[in-house]
Protein backbone atom coordinates (compact mmCIF):
# COMPACT_ATOMS: atom_id res chain seq x y z
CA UNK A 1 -2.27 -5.94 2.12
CA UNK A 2 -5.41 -6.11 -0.05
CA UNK A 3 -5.52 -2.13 0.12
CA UNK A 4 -1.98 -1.87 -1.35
CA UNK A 5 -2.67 -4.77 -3.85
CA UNK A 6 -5.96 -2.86 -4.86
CA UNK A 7 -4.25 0.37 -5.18
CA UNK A 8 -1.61 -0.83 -7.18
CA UNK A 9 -4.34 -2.69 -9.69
CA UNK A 10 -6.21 0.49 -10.20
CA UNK A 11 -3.15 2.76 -10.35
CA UNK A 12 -1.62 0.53 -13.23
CA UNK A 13 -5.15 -0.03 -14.81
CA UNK A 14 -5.78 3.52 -14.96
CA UNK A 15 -2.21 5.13 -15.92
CA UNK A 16 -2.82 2.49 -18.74
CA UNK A 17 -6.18 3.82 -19.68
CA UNK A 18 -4.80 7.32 -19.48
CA UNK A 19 -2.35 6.65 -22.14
CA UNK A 20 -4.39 5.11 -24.62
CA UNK A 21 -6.77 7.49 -24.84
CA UNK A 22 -3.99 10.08 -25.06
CA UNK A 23 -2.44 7.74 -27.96
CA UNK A 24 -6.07 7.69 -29.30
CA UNK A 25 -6.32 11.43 -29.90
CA UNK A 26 -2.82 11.53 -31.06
CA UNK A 27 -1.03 13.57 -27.89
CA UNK A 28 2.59 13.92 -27.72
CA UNK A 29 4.75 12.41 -25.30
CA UNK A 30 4.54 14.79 -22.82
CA UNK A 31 -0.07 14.43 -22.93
CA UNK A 32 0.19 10.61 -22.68
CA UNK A 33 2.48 10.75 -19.24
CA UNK A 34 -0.01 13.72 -18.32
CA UNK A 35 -3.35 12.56 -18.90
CA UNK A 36 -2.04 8.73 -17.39
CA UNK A 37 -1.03 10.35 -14.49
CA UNK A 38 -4.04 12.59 -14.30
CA UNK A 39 -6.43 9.24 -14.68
CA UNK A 40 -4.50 7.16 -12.10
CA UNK A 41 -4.55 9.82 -9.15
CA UNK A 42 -7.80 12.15 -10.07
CA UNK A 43 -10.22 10.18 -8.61
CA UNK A 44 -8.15 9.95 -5.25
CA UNK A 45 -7.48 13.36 -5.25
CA UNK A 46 -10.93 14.29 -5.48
CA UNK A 47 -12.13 11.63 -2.80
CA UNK A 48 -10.03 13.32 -0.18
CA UNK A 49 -11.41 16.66 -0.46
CA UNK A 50 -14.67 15.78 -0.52
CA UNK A 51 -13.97 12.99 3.02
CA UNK A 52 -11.89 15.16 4.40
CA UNK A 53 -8.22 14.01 3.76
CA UNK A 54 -5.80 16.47 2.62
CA UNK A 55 -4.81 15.85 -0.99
CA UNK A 56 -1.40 16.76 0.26
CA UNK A 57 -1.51 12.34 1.28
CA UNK A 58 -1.12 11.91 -2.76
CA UNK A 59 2.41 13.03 -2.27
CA UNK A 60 3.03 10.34 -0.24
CA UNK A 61 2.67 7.61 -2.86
CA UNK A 62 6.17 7.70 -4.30
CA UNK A 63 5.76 3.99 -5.38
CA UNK A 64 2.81 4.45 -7.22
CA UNK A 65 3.64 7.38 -9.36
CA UNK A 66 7.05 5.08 -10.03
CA UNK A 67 4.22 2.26 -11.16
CA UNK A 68 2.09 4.72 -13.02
CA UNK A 69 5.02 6.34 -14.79
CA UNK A 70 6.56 2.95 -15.85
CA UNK A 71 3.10 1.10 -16.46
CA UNK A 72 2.66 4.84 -19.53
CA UNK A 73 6.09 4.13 -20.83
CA UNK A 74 5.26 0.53 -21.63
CA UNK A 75 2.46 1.43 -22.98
CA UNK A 76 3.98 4.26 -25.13
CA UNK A 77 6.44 1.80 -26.54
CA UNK A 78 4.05 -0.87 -27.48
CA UNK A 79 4.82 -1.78 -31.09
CA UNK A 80 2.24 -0.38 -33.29
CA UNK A 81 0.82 -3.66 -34.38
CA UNK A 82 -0.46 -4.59 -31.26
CA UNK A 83 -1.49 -0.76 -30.16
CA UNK A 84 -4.45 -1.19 -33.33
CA UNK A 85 -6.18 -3.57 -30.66
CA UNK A 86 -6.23 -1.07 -28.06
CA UNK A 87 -9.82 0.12 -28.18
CA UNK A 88 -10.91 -3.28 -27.01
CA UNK A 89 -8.02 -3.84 -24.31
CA UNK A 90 -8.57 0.41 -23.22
CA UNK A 91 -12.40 -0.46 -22.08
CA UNK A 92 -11.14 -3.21 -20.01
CA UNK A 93 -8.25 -1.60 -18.21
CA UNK A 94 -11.17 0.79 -17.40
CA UNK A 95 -13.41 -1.68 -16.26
CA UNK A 96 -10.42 -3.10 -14.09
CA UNK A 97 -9.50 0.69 -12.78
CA UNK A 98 -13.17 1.24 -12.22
CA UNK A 99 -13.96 -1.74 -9.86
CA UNK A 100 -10.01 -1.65 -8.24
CA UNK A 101 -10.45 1.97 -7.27
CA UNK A 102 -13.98 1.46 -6.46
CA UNK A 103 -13.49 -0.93 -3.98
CA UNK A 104 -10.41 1.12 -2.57
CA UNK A 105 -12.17 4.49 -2.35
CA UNK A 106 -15.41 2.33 0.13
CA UNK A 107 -12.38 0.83 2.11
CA UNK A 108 -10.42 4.00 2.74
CA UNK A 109 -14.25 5.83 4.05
CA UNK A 110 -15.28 2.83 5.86
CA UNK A 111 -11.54 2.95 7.91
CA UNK A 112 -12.44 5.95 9.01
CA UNK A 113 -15.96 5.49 10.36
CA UNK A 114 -17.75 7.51 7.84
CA UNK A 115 -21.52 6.40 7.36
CA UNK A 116 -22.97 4.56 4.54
CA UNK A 117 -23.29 7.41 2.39
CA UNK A 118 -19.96 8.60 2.06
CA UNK A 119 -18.94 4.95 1.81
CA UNK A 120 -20.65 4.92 -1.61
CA UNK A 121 -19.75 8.29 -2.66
CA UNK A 122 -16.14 7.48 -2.01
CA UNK A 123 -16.67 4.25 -3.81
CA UNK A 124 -18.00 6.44 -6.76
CA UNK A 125 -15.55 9.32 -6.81
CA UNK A 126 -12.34 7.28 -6.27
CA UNK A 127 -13.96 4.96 -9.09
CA UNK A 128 -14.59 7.10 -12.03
CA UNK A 129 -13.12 10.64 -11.02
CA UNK A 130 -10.13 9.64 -12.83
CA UNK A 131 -11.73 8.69 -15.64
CA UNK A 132 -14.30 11.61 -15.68
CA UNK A 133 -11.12 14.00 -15.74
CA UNK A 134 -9.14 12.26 -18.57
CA UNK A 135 -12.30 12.44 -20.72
CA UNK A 136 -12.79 16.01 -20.54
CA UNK A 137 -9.09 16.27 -20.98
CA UNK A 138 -9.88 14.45 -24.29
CA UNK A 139 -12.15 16.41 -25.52
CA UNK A 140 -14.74 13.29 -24.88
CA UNK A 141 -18.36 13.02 -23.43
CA UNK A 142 -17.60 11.43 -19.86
CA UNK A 143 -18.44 7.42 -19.84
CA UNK A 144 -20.23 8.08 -16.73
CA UNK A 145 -22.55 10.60 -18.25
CA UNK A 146 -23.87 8.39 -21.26
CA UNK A 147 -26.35 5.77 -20.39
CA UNK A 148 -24.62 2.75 -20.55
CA UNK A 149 -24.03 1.61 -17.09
CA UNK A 150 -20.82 2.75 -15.82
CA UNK A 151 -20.77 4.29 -12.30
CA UNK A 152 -23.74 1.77 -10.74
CA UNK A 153 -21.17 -0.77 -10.07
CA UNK A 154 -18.69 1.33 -8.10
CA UNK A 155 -22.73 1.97 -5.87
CA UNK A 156 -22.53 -1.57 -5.77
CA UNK A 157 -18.97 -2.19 -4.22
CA UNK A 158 -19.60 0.74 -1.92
CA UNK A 159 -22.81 -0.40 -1.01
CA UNK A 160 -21.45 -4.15 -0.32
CA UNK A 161 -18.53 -2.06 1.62
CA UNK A 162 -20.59 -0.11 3.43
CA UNK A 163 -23.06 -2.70 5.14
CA UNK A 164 -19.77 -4.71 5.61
CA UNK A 165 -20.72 -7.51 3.44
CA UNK A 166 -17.11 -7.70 2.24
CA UNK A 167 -14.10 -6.76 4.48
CA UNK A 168 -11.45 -10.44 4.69
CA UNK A 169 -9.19 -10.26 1.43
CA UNK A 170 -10.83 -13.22 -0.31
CA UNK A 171 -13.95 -11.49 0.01
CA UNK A 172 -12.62 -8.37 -1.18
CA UNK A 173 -11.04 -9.75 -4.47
CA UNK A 174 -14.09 -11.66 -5.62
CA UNK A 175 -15.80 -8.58 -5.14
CA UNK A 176 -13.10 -6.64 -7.43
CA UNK A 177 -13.77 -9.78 -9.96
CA UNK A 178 -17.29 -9.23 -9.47
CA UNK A 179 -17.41 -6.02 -10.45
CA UNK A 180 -14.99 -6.10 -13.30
CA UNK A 181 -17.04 -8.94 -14.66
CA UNK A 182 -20.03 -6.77 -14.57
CA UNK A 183 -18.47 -4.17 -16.18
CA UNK A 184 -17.23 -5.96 -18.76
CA UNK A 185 -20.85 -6.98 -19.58
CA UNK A 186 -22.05 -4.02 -19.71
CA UNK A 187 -20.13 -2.82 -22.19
CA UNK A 188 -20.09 -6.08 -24.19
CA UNK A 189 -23.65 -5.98 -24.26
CA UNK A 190 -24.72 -2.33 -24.03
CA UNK A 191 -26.57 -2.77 -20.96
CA UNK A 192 -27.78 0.85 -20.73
CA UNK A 193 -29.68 3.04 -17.90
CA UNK A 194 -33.43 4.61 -18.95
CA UNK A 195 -33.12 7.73 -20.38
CA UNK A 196 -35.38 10.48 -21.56
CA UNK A 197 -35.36 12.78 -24.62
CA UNK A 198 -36.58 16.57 -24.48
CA UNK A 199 -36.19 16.87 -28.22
CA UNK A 200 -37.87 15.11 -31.02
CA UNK A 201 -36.04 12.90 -32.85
């Protein structure tokens, strides 16, 4: 249950995310459904090759596509008044997409006996390879890439995952609050990574 639950979060969190960015750089119609759709299932996609799953599973999800299609076209028709708030609300559907899928991706590679290392990874793929994609779709430097800290909370569910710190439901949905919270904090108050300049300012 708290697999489906998750999966349904992240799905609607990132569709949503999709589509405001897409509404951000002023796509038609037919870019917003495309670059939600691509944002909700890239990250998934991209898990399963790399664990071993065949991507050909993603067809399988009839419900969510349903949720991802209808969680764009609310989104789409959003009156414009309330769509001028959307930077704000667009960072934390992320941050809500981020830690769902996160925690989802770790789940899916610890069910099938996979070591502590590809727990994380899938934690970290399934976490921001959605978002990675509709960035470059956007013609936008990656979130992951910058230094603010993005990707080292989807190391932390995966690493909580992995070492099976977290597996009963309640467990598993303060961790999803944890990390959303974290998240949230990070962007709120530019937390950022070190980072090192070649050139000379």
């Amino acid at each position: 249950m708290t697999w489906e639950v998750l999966s349904m979060i992240g799905t609607i969190a990132f569709a949503v995310s999709g589509a405001i960015v897409a509404m951000e750089e002023e796509y038609d119609i037919l870019g917003v459904y495309i670059l939600g759709i691509v944002t909700a299932f890239g990250g998934g996609a991209i898990r399963n090759l790399l664990i071993g799953v065949p991507v050909s599973a993603l067809w399988e999800q009839g419900l969510f596509f349903q949720i991802a299609l209808l969680s764009i076209t609310a989104v789409f028709l959003f009156p414009n008044n309330l769509l001028k708030h959307w930077h704000r609300w667009g960072n934390l559907f992320d941050a809500i997409g981020l830690s769902a899928f996160a925690i989802q991706g770790a789940i899916y590679a610890a069910k099938m006996n996979h070591p502590l290392s590809a727990v994380i990874v899938a934690a970290v793929l399934t976490g921001i390879g959605g978002g990675i994609i509709r960035d470059l779709l956007a013609g936008r430097k990656p979130i992951v890439l910058r230094s603010e800290i993005y990707a080292v909370w989807a190391i932390l569910a995966g690493l909580i995952i992995g070492l099976d710190l977290a597996s009963s439901s309640w467990e598993l949905y303060t961790l999803f609050v944890l990390v959303t919270v974290l998240r949230v904090l990070s962007y709120t108050f530019d937390w950022k990574l070190p980072t090192r300049r070649l050139r000379e300012q």
